[in-house]
C-alpha atoms as a PDB file:
ATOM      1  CA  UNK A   1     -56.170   9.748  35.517  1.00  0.00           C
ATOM      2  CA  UNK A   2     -52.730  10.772  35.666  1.00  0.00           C
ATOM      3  CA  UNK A   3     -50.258   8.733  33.486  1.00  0.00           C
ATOM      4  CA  UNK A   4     -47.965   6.295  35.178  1.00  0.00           C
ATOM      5  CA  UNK A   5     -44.568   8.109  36.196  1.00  0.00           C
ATOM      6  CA  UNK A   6     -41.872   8.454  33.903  1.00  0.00           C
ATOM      7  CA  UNK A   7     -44.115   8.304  31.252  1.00  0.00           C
ATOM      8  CA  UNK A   8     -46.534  11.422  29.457  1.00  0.00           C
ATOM      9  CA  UNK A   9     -49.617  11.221  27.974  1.00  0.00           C
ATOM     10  CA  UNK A  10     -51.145   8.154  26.610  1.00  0.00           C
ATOM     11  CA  UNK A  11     -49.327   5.932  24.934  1.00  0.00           C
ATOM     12  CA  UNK A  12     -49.871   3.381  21.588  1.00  0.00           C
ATOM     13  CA  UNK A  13     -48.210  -0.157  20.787  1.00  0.00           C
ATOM     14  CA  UNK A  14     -46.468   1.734  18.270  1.00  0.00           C
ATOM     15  CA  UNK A  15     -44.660   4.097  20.616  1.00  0.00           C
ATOM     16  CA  UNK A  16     -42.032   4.110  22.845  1.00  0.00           C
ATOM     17  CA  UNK A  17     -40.970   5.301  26.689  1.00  0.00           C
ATOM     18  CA  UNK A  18     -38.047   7.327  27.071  1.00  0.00           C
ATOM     19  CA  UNK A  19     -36.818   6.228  30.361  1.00  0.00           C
ATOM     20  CA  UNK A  20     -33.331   7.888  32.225  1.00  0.00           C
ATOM     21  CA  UNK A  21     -31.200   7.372  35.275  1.00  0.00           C
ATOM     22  CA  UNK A  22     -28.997   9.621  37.340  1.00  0.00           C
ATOM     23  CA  UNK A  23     -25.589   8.590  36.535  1.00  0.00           C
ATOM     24  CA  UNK A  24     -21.786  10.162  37.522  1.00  0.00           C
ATOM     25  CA  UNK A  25     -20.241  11.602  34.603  1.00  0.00           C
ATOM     26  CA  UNK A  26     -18.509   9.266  32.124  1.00  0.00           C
ATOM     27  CA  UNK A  27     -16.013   9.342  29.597  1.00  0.00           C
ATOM     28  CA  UNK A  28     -17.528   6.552  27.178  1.00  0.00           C
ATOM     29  CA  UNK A  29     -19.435   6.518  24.406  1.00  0.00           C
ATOM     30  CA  UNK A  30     -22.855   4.487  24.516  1.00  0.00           C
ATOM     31  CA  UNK A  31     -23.000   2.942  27.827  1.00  0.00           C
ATOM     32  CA  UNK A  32     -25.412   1.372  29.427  1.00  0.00           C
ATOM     33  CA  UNK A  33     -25.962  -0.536  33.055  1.00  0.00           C
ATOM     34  CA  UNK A  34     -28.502  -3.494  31.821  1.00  0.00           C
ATOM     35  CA  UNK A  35     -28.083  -5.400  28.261  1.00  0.00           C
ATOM     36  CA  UNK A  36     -27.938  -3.753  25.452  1.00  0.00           C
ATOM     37  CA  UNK A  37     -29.605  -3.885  21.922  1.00  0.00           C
ATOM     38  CA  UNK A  38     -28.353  -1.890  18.915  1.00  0.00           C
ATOM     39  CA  UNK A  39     -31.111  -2.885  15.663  1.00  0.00           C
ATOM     40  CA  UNK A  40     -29.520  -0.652  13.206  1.00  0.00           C
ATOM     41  CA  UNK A  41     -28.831   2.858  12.589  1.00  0.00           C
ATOM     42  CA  UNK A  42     -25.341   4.486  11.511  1.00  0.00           C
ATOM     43  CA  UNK A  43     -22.728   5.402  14.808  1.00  0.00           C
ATOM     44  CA  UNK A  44     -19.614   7.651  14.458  1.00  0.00           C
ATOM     45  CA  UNK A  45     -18.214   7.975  17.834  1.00  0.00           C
ATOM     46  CA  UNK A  46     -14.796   9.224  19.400  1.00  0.00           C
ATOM     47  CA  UNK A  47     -14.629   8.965  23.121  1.00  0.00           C
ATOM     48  CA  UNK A  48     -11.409   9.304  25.534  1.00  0.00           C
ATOM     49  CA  UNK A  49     -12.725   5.668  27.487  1.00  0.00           C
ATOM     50  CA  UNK A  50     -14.388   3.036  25.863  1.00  0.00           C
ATOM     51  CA  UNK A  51     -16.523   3.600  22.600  1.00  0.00           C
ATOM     52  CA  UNK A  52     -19.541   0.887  23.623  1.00  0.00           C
ATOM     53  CA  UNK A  53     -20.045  -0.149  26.971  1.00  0.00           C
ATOM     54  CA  UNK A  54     -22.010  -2.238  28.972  1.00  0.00           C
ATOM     55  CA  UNK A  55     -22.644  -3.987  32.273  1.00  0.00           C
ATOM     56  CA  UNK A  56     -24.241  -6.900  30.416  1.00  0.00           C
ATOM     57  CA  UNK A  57     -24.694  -7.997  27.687  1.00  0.00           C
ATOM     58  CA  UNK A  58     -24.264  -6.549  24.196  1.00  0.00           C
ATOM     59  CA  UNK A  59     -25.822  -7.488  20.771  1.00  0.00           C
ATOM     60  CA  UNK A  60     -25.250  -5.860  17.557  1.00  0.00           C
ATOM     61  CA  UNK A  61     -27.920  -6.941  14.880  1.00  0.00           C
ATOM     62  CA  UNK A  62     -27.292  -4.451  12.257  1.00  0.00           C
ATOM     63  CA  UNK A  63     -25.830  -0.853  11.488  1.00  0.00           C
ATOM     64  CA  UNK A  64     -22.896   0.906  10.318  1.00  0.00           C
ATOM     65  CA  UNK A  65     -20.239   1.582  13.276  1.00  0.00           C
ATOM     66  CA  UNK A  66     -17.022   3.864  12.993  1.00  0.00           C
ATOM     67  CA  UNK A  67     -15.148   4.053  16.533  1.00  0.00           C
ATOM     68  CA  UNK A  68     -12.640   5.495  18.055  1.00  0.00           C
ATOM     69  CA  UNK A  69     -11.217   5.184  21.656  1.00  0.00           C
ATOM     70  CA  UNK A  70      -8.834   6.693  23.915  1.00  0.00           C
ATOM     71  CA  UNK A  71      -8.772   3.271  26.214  1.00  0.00           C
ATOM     72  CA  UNK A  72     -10.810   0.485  24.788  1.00  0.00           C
ATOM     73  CA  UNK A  73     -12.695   0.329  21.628  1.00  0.00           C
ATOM     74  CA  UNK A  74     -15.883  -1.807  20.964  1.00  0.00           C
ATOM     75  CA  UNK A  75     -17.375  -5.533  21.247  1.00  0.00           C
ATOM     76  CA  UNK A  76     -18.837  -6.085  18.397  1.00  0.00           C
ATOM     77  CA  UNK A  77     -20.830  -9.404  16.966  1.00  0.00           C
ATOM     78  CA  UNK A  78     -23.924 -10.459  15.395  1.00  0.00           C
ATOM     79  CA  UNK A  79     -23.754  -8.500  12.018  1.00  0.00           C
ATOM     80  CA  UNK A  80     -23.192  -5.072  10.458  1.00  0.00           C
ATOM     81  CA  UNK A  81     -19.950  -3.034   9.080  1.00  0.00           C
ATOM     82  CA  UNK A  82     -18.106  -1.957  12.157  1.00  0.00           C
ATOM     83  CA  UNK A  83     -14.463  -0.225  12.228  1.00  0.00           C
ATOM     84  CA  UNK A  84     -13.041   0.506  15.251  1.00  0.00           C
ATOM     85  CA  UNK A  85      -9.279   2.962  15.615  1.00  0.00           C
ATOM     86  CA  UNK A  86      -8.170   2.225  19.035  1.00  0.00           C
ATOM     87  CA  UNK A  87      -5.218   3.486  21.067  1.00  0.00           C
ATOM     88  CA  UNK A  88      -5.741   1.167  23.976  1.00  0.00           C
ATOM     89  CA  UNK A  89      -7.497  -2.384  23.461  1.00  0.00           C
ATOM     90  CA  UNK A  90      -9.262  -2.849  20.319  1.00  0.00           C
ATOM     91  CA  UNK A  91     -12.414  -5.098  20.967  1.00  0.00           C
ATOM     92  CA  UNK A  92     -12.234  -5.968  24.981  1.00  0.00           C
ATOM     93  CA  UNK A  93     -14.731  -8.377  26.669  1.00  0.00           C
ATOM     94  CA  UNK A  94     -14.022  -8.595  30.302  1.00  0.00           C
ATOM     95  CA  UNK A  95     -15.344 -12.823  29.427  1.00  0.00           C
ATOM     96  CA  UNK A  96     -16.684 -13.513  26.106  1.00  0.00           C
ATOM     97  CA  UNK A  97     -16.485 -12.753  22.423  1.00  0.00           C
ATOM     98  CA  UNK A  98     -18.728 -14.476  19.770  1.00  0.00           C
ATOM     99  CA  UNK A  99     -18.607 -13.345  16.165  1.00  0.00           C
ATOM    100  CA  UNK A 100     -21.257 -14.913  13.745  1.00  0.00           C
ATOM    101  CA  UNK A 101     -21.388 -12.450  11.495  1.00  0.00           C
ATOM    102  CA  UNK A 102     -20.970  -8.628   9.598  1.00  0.00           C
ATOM    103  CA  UNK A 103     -17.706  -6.992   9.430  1.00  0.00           C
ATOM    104  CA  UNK A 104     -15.198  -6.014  11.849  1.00  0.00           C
ATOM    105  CA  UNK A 105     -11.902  -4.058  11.269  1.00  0.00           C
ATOM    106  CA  UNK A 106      -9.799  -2.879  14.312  1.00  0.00           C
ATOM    107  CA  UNK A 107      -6.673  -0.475  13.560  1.00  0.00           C
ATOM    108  CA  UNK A 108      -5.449  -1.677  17.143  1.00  0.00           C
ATOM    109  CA  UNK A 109      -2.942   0.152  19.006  1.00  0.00           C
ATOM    110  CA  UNK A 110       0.520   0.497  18.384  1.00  0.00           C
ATOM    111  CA  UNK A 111       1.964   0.102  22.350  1.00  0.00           C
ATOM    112  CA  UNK A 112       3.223  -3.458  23.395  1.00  0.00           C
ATOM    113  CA  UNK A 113       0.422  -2.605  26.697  1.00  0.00           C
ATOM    114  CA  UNK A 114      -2.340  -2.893  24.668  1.00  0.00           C
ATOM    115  CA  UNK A 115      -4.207  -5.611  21.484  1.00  0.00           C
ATOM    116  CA  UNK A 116      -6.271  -4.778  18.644  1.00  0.00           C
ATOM    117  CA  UNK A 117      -8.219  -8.095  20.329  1.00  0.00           C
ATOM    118  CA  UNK A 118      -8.723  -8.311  24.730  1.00  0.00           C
ATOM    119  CA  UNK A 119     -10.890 -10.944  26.392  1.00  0.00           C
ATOM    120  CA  UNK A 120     -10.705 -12.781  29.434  1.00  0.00           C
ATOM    121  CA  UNK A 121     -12.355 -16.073  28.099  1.00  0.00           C
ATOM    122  CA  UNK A 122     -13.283 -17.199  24.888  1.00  0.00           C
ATOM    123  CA  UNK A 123     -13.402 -15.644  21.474  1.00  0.00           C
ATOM    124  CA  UNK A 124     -15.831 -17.603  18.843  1.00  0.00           C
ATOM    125  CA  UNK A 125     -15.931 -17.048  15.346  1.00  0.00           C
ATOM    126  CA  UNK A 126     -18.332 -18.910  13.558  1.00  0.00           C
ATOM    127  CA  UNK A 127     -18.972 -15.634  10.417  1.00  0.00           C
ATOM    128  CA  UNK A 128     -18.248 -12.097   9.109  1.00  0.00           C
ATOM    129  CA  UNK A 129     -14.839 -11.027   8.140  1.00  0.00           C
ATOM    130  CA  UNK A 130     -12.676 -10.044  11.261  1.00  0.00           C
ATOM    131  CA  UNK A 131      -9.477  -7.816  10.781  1.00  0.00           C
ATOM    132  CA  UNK A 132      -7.328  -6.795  13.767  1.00  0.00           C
ATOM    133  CA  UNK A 133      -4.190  -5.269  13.356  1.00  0.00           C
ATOM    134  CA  UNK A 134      -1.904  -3.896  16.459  1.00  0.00           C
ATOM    135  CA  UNK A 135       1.284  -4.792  18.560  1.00  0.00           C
ATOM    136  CA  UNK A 136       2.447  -8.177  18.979  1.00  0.00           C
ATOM    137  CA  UNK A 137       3.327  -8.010  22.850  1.00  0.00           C
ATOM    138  CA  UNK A 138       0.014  -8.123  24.007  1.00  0.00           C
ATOM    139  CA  UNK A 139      -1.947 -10.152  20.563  1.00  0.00           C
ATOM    140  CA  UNK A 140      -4.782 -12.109  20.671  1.00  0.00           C
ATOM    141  CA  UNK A 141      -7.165 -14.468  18.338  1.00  0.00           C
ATOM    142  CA  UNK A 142      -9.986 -16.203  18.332  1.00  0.00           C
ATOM    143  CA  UNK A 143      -9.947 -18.983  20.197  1.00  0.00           C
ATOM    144  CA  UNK A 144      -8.901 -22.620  18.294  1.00  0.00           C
ATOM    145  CA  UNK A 145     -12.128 -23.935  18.760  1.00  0.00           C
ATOM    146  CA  UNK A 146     -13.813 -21.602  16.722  1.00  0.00           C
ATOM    147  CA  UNK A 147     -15.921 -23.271  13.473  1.00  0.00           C
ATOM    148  CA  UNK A 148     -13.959 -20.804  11.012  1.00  0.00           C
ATOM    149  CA  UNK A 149     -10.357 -20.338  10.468  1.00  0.00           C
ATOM    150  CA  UNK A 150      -8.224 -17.373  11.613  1.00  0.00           C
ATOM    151  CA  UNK A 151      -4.421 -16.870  10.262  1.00  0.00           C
ATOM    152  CA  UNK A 152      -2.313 -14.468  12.848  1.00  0.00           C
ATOM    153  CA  UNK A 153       0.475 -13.019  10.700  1.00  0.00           C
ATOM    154  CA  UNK A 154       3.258 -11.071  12.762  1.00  0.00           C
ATOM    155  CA  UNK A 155       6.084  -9.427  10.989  1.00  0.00           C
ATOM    156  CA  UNK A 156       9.382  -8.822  12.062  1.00  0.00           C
ATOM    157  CA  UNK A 157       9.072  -5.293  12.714  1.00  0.00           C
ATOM    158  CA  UNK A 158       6.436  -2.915  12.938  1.00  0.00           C
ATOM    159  CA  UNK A 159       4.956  -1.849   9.183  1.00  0.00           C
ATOM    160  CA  UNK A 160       2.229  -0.288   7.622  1.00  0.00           C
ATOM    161  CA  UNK A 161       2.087  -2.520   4.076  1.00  0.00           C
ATOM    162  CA  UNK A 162      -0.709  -3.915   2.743  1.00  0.00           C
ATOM    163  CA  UNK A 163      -1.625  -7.761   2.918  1.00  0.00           C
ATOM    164  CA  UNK A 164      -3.963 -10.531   1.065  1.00  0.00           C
ATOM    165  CA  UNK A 165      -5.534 -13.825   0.471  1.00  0.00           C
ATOM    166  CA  UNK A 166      -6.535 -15.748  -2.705  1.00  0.00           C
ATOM    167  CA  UNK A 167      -7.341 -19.163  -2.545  1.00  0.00           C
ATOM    168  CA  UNK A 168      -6.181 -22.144  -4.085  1.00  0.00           C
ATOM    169  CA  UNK A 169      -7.211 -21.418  -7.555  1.00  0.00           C
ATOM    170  CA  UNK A 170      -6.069 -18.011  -6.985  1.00  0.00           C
ATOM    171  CA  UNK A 171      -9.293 -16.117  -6.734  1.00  0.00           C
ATOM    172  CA  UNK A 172      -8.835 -13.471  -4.582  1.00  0.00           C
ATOM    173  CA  UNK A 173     -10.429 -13.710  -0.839  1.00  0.00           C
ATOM    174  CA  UNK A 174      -9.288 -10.189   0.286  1.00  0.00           C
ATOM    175  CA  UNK A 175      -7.190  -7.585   0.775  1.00  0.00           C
ATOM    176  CA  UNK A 176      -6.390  -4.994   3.519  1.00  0.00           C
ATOM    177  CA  UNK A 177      -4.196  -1.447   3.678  1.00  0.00           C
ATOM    178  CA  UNK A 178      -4.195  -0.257   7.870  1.00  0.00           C
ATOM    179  CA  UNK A 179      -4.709   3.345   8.551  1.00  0.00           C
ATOM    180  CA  UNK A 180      -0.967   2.830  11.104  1.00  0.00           C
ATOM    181  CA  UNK A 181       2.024   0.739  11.799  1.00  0.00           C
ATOM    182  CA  UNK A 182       1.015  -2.821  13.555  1.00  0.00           C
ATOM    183  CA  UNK A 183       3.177  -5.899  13.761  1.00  0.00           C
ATOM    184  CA  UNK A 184       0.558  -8.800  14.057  1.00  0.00           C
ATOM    185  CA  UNK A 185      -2.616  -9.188  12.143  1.00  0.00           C
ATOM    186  CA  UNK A 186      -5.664 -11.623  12.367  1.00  0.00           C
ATOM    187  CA  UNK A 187      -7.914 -12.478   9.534  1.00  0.00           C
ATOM    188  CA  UNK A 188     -11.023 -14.562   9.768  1.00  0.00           C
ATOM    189  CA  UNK A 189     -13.474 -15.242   6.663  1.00  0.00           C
ATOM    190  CA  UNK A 190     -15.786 -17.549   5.365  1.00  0.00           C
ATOM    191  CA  UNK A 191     -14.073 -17.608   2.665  1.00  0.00           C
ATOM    192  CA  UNK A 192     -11.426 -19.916   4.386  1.00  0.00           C
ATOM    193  CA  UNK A 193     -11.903 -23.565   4.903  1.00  0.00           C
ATOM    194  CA  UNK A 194      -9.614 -25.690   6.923  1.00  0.00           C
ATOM    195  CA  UNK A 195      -7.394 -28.331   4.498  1.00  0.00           C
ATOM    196  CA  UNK A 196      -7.499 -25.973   1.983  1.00  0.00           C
ATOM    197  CA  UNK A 197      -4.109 -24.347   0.796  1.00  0.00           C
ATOM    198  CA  UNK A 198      -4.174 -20.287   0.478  1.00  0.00           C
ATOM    199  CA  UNK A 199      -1.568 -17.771  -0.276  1.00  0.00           C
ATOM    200  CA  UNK A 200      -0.601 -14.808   2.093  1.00  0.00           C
ATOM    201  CA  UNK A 201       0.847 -11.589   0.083  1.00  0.00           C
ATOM    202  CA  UNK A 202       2.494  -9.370   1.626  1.00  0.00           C
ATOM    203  CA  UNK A 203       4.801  -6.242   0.146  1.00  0.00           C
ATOM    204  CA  UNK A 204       1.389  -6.129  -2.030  1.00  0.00           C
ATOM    205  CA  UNK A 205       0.384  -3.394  -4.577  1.00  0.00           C
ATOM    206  CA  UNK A 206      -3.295  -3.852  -4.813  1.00  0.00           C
ATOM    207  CA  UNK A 207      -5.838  -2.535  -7.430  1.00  0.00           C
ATOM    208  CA  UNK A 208      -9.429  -2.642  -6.367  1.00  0.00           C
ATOM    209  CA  UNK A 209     -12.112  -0.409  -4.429  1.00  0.00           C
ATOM    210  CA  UNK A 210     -11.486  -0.221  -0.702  1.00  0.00           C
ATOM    211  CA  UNK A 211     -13.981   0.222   2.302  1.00  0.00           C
ATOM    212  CA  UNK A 212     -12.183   1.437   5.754  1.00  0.00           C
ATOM    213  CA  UNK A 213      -8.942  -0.276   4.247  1.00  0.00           C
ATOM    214  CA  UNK A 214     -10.293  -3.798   3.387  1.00  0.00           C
ATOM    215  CA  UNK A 215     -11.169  -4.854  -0.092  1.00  0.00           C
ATOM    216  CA  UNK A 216     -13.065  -8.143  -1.281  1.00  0.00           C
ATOM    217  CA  UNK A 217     -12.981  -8.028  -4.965  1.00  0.00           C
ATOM    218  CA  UNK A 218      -9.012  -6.885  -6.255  1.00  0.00           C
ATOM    219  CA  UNK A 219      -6.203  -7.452  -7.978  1.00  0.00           C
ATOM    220  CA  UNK A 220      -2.662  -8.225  -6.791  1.00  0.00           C
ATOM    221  CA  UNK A 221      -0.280  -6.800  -8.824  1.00  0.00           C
ATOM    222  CA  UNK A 222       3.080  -7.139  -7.145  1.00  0.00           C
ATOM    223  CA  UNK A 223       3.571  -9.126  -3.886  1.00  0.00           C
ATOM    224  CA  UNK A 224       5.764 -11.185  -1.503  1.00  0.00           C
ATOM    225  CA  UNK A 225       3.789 -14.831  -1.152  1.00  0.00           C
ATOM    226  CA  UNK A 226       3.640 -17.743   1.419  1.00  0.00           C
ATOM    227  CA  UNK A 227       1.444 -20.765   0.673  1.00  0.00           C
ATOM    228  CA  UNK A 228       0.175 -23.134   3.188  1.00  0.00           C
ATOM    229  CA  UNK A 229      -2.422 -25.185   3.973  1.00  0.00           C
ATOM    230  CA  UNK A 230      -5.178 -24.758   6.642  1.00  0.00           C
ATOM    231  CA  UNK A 231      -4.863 -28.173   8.740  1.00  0.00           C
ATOM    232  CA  UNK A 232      -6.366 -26.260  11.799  1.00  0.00           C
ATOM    233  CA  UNK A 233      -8.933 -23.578  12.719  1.00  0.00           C
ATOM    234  CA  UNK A 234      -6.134 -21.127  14.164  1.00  0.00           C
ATOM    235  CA  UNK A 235      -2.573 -21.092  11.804  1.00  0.00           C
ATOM    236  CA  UNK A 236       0.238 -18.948  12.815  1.00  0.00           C
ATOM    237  CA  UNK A 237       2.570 -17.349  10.744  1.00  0.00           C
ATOM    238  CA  UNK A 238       5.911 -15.365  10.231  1.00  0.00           C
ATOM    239  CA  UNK A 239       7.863 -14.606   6.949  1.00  0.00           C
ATOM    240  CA  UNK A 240       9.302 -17.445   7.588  1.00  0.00           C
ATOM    241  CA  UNK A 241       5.830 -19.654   7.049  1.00  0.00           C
ATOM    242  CA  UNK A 242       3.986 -21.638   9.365  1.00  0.00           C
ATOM    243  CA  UNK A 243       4.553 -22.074  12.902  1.00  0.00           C
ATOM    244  CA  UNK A 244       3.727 -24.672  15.149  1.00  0.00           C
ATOM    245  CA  UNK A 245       3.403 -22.434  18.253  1.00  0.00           C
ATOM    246  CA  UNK A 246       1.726 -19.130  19.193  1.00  0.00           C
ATOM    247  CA  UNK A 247       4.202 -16.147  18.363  1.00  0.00           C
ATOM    248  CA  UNK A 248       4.191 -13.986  21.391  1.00  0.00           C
ATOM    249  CA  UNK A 249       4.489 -15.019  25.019  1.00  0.00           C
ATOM    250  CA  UNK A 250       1.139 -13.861  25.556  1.00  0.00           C
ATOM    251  CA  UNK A 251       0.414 -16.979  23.126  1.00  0.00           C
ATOM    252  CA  UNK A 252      -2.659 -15.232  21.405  1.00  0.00           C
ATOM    253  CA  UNK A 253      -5.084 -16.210  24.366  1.00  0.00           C
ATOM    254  CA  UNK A 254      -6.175 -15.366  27.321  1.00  0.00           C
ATOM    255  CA  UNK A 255      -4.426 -12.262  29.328  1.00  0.00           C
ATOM    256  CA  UNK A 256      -4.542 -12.215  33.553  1.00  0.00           C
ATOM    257  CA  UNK A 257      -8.084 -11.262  34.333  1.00  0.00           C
ATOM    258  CA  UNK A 258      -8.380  -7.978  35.829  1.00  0.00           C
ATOM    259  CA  UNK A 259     -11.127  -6.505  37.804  1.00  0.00           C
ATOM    260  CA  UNK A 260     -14.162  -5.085  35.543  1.00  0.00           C
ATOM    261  CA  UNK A 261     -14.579  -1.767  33.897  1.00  0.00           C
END
């Protein structure tokens, strides 16, 4: 008997079917029309469109990612080390984001059109280490109802210096060093608990081994600091120290949808 079609030869619960479609050509990286499951494996992919895209849904349980993007970079969420250099939108979820765990680094664009961060709905962090540096016109967070605390830090002018955390007791929480000028920066961590004070350093000279820019176990040398206290999930800042309000007009949430990609 003839195998079924689209498959050859017989076939074992151990094996799998190779299945393909007849698609126009694309630009992007990984996409795919139904969801999408990534279990592991290591991904180093520069595209001119977006780096990972799908029509669904996409999880990430595992893997090593390093991305780069013409237009928009990569959704990332459920675990693994993923670094994304984007000149248009960083991560971009035509609805939602949720983050619960791994680690994410986006060296967003440097335009006022685009963010290191782009959703439509709702960004939830409730793990992993998020850093997203970009412009400040266009800057997103995750959303204030998230279960861990973010800090959005935007300078006064574009830079490329190095930042970090330590905690109350001055252990050190982390550190980061972008590969390009940004003006705003978010920084998520489970190493931050709301009510608790921490120290931002900036103009920091940091000792310590670094991984795509960030490092978790340093030393701070020299820096410029700005305690505070976490009374909320999200806590914006300037040099100046806390603010009470988001920092851009585009308020760090949600941007005018638009139709989908």
């Amino acid at each position: 008997m003839a195998p079924p079609e689209g498959m050859q030869g017989n076939t074992t619960d151990d094996e799998t079917v190779d299945e393909t479609s007849d698609d126009t050509p694309s630009t992007k990286g990984l996409k795919a029309e139904k969801d999408t499951v990534i279990a592991s494996g290591t991904f180093n992919i520069n595209t001119l469109d977006d780096a990972l895209h799908s029509n669904k849904d996409i999880q990430i349980v595992n893997g090593t990612f390093i991305l780069s993007s013409g237009e928009t970079g990569y959704l990332a969420i459920h675990g693994g080390d993923i670094t994304i250099d984007a000149s248009g939108d960083g991560i971009d979820s035509n609805s939602t984001i949720e983050m619960t765990g791994g680690t994410v680094i986006v060296n967003g664009p440097i335009d006022g059109g685009n963010g290191a961060l782009d959703y439509d709905e709702t960004f939830h962090i409730s793990g992993g280490i998020l850093i997203a540096a970009g412009s400040s016109a266009m800057a997103q967070s995750p959303s204030d109802d998230s279960s861990q605390p973010s800090i959005i830090y935007q300078f006064d002018q574009p830079t490329t210096e190095s930042i970090s955390l330590t905690d109350d007791s001055g252990q050190f929480i982390l550190g980061f060093t972008p590969t390009k000028s940004y003006q705003t920066i978010v920084v998520s961590s489970p190493l931050l608990e709301t009510d608790k004070t921490v120290t931002w350093h900036t103009t920091v000279d940091l000792d310590g081994e670094a991984v795509n820019g960030l490092i978790t176990n340093g030393v701070i040398t020299t820096s410029t600091e700005l305690n505070f206290t976490l009374t909320d999930t999200l806590t914006y800042l300037t040099p100046s120290g806390v603010s009470s309000t988001p920092l851009t007009e585009s308020g760090f949430g949600r941007r005018p949808n638009r139709p989908a990609q």
